[in-house]
Protein backbone atom coordinates (compact mmCIF):
# COMPACT_ATOMS: atom_id res chain seq x y z
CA UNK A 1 -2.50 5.35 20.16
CA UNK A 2 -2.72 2.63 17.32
CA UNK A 3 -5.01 3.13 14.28
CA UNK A 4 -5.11 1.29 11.18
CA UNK A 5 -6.53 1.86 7.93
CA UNK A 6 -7.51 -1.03 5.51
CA UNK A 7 -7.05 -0.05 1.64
CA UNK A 8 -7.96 -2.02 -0.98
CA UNK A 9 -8.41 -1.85 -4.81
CA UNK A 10 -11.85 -1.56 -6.58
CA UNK A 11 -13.18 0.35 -9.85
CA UNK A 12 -16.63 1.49 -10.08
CA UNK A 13 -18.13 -0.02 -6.64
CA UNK A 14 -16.76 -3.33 -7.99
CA UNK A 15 -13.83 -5.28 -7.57
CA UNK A 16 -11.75 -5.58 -10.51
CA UNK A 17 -8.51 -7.93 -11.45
CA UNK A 18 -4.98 -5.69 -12.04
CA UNK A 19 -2.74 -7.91 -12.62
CA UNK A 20 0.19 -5.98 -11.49
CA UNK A 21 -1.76 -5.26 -8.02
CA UNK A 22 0.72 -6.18 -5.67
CA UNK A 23 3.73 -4.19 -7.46
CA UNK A 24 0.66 -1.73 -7.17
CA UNK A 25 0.56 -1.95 -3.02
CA UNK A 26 4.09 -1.86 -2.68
CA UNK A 27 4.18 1.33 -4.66
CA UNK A 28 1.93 2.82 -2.93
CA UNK A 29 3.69 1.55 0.35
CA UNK A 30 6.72 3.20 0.09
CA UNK A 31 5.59 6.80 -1.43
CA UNK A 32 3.23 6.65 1.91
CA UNK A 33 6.41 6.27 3.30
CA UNK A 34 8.30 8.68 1.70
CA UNK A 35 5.64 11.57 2.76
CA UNK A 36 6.32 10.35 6.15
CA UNK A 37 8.91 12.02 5.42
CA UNK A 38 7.62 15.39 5.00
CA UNK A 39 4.49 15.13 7.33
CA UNK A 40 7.62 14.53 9.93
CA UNK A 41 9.43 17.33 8.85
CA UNK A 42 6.37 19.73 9.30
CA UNK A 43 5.70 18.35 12.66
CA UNK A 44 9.17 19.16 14.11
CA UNK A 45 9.00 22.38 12.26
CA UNK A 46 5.47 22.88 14.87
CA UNK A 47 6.36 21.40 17.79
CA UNK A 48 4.40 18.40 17.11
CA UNK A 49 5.24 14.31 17.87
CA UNK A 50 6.66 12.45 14.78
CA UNK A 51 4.61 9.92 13.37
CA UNK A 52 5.29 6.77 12.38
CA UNK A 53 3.46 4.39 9.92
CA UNK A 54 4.07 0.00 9.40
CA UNK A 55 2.57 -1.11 6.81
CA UNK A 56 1.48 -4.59 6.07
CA UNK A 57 0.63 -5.88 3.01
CA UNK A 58 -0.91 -9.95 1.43
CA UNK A 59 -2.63 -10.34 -1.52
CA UNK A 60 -5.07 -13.45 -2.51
CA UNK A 61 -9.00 -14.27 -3.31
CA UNK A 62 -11.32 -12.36 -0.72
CA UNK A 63 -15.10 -11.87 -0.93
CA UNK A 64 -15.68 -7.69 -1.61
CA UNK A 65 -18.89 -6.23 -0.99
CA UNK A 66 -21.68 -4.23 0.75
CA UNK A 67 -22.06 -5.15 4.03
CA UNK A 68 -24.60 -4.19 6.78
CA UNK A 69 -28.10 -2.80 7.74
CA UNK A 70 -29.65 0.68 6.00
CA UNK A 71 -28.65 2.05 9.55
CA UNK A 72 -24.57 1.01 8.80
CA UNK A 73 -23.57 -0.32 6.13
CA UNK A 74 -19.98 -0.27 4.43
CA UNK A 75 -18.14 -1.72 1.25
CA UNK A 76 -15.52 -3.80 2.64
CA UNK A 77 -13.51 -7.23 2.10
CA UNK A 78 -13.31 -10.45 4.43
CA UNK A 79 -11.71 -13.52 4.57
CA UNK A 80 -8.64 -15.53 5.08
CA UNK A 81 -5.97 -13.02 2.91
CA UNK A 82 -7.66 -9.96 4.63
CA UNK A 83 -7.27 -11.38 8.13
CA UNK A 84 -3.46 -11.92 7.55
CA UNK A 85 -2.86 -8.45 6.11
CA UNK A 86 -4.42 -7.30 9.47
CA UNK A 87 -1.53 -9.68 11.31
CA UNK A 88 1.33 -8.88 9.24
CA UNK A 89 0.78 -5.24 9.50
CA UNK A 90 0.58 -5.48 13.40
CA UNK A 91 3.61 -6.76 13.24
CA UNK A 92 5.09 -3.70 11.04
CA UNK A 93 7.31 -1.61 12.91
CA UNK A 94 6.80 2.36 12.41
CA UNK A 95 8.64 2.82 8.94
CA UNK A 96 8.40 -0.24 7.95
CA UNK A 97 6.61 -1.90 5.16
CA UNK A 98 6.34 -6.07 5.74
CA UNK A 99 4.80 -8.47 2.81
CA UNK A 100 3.64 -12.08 2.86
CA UNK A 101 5.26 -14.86 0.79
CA UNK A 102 2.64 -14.61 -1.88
CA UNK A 103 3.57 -10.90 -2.62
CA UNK A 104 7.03 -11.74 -2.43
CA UNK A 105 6.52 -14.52 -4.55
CA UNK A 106 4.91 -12.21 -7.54
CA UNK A 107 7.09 -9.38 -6.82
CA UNK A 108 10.29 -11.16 -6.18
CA UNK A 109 12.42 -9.71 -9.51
CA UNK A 110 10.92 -6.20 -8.36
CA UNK A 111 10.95 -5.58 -5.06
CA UNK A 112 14.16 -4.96 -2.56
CA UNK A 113 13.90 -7.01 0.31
CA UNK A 114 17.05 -5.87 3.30
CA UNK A 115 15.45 -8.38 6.01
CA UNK A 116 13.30 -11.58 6.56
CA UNK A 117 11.46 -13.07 10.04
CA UNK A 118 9.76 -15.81 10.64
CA UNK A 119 6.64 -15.19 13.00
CA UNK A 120 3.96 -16.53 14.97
CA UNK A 121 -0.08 -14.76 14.03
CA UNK A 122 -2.54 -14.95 16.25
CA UNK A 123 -5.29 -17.31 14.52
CA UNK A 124 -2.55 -18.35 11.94
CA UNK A 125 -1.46 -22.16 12.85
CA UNK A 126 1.50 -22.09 10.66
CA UNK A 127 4.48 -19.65 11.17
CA UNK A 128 4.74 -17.04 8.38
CA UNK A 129 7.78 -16.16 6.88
CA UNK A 130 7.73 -12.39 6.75
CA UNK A 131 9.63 -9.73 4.10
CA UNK A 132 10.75 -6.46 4.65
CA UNK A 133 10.47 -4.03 1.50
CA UNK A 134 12.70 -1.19 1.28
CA UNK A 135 12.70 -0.45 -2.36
CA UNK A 136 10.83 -1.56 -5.91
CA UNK A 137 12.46 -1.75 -8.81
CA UNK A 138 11.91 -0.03 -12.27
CA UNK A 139 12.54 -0.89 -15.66
């Protein structure tokens, strides 16, 4: 079974800049991760299947809102950025956390990067080069 869950930052029902958002993500990324960890351990300790988590992660401009009928409605973001993060974390193995060139770009003294691929996303006419993050730097 495959489930995914979109997370995105916003303050007060409204979107607001942070500059250091994608350091932000990846931080994030890998301490999900790391409880994988312990969730894991728990499960074995009950008899129940491991679980395993990819993660994909882009940043860029996206329009953030409200959208729906009184009936269903949800605050959510669209657009170009938000369909590749969608791609790029289909294409994240479980354990795995992949980024886009952008994030790389930003993050690129801060994050540690063991692998790279080159792939093909559906609706996506240009290949995109992606990074796999196994560590951030501090300091």
């Amino acid at each position: 079974m495959t489930s995914w869950v979109m997370a995105f930052s916003f303050s007060s029902g409204a979107p607001r800049e942070e500059p250091d958002h994608p350091r932000r993500a990846v931080a994030c990324a890998l301490e999900m991760q790391r409880a994988m960890v312990d969730l894991n351990s728990e499960h074995s300790r009950l008899g129940l299947p491991e679980l395993r988590v990819g993660i994909g992660i882009n940043t860029g401009i996206a329009v953030v809102g409200t959208i729906g009928c009184e009936k269903r409605k949800k605050y959510t973001a669209m657009g170009g950025p938000v369909n590749l993060a969608f791609r790029v974390q289909a294409q994240a193995k479980g354990g795995e956390i992949l980024v886009t060139p952008s994030v790389c770009q930003r993050l690129q003294k801060d994050i540690e990067v063991d692998s790279s691929r080159e792939v093909r996303l559906k609706g996506i006419a240009e290949p995109v080069m992606l990074y796999s993050v196994v560590g951030i730097r501090t300091g």
